[in-house]
Each structure stands twice: as structure tokens, then as C-alpha cells.
N, C-alpha and C. Protein backbone atom coordinates (compact mmCIF):
# COMPACT_ATOMS: atom_id res chain seq x y z
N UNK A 1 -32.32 9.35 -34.50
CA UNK A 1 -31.28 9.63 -35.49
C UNK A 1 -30.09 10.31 -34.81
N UNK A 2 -30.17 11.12 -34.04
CA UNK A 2 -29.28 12.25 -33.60
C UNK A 2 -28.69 11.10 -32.45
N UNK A 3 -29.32 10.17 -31.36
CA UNK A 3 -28.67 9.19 -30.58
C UNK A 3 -27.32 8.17 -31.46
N UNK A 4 -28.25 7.65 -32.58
CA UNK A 4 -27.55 6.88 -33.54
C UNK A 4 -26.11 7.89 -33.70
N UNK A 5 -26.05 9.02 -34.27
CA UNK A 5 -25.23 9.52 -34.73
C UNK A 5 -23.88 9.86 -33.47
N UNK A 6 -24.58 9.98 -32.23
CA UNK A 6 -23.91 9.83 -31.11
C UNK A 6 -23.00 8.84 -30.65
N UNK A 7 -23.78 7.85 -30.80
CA UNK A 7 -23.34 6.24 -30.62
C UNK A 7 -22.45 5.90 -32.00
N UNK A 8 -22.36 6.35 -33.19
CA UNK A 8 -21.05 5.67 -34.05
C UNK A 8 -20.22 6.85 -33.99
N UNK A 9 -18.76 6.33 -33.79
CA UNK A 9 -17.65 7.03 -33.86
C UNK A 9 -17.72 7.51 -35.89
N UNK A 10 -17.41 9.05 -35.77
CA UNK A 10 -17.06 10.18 -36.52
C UNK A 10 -16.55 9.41 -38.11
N UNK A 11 -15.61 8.56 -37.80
CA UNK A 11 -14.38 7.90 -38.82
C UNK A 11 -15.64 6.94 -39.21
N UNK A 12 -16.16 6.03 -38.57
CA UNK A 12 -17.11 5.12 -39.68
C UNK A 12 -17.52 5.36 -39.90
N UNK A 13 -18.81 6.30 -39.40
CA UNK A 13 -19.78 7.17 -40.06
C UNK A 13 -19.42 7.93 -41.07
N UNK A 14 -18.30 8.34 -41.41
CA UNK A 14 -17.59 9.33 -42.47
C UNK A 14 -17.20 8.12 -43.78
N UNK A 15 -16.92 7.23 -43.42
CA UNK A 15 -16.74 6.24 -44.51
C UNK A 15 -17.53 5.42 -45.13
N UNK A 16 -19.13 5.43 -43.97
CA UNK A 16 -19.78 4.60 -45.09
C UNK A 16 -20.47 5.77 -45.59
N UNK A 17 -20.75 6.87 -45.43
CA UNK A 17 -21.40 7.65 -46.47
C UNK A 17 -20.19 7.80 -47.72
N UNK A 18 -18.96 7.71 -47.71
CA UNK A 18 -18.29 8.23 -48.12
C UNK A 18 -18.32 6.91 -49.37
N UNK A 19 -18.38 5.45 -48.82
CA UNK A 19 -18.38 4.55 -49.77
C UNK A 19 -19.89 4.47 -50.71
N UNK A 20 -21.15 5.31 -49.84
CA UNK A 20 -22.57 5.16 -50.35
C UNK A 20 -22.09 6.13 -51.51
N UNK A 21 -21.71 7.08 -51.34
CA UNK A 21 -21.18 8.40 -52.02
C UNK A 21 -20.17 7.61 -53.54
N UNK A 22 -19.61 7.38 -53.15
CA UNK A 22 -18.56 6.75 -54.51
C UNK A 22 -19.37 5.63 -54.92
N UNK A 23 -20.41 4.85 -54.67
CA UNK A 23 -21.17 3.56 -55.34
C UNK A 23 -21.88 4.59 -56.00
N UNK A 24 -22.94 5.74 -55.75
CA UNK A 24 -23.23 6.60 -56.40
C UNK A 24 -22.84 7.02 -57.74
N UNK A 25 -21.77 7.62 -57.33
CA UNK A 25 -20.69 8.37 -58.72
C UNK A 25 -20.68 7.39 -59.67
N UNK A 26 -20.50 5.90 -59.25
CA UNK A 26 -20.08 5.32 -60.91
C UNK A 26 -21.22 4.63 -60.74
N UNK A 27 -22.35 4.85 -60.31
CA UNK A 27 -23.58 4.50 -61.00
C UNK A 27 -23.86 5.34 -61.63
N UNK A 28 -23.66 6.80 -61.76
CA UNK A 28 -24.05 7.61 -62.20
C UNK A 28 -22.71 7.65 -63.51
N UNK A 29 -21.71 7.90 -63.62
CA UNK A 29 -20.68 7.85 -64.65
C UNK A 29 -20.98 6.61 -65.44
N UNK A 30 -21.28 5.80 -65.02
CA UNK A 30 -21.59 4.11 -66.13
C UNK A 30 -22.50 4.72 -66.81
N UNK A 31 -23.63 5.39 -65.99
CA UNK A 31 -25.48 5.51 -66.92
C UNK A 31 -24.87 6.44 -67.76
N UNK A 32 -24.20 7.31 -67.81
CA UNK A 32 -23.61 8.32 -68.95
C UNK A 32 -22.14 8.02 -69.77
């Protein structure tokens, strides 16, 4: 895990949590 995190540059890694993160939110805002 910690190699992986080595090996992707900062900026993609920050964006796909960031897009996992917002698919989240309006799964969660739709269910309510």
C-alpha cells in the first residue's frame, strides 16, 4: 500500500478519492 502510494503522483491520487468522495455524497443526498 505505502509503495503504491509512492508510485502515484499526489494530484491523481487526490482526485480519485476526491471523485470516490463526491459519487458518495449524492448517493447519500439522493437516499435522503
Amino acid at each position: 500500500m505505502v509503495f503504491f502510494y509512492q508510485t502515484v503522483p499526489d494530484k491523481i491520487l487526490s482526485s480519485m478519492i476526491l471523485s470516490r468522495f463526491s459519487e458518495i455524497y449524492l448517493l447519500i443526498k439522493r437516499g435522503f
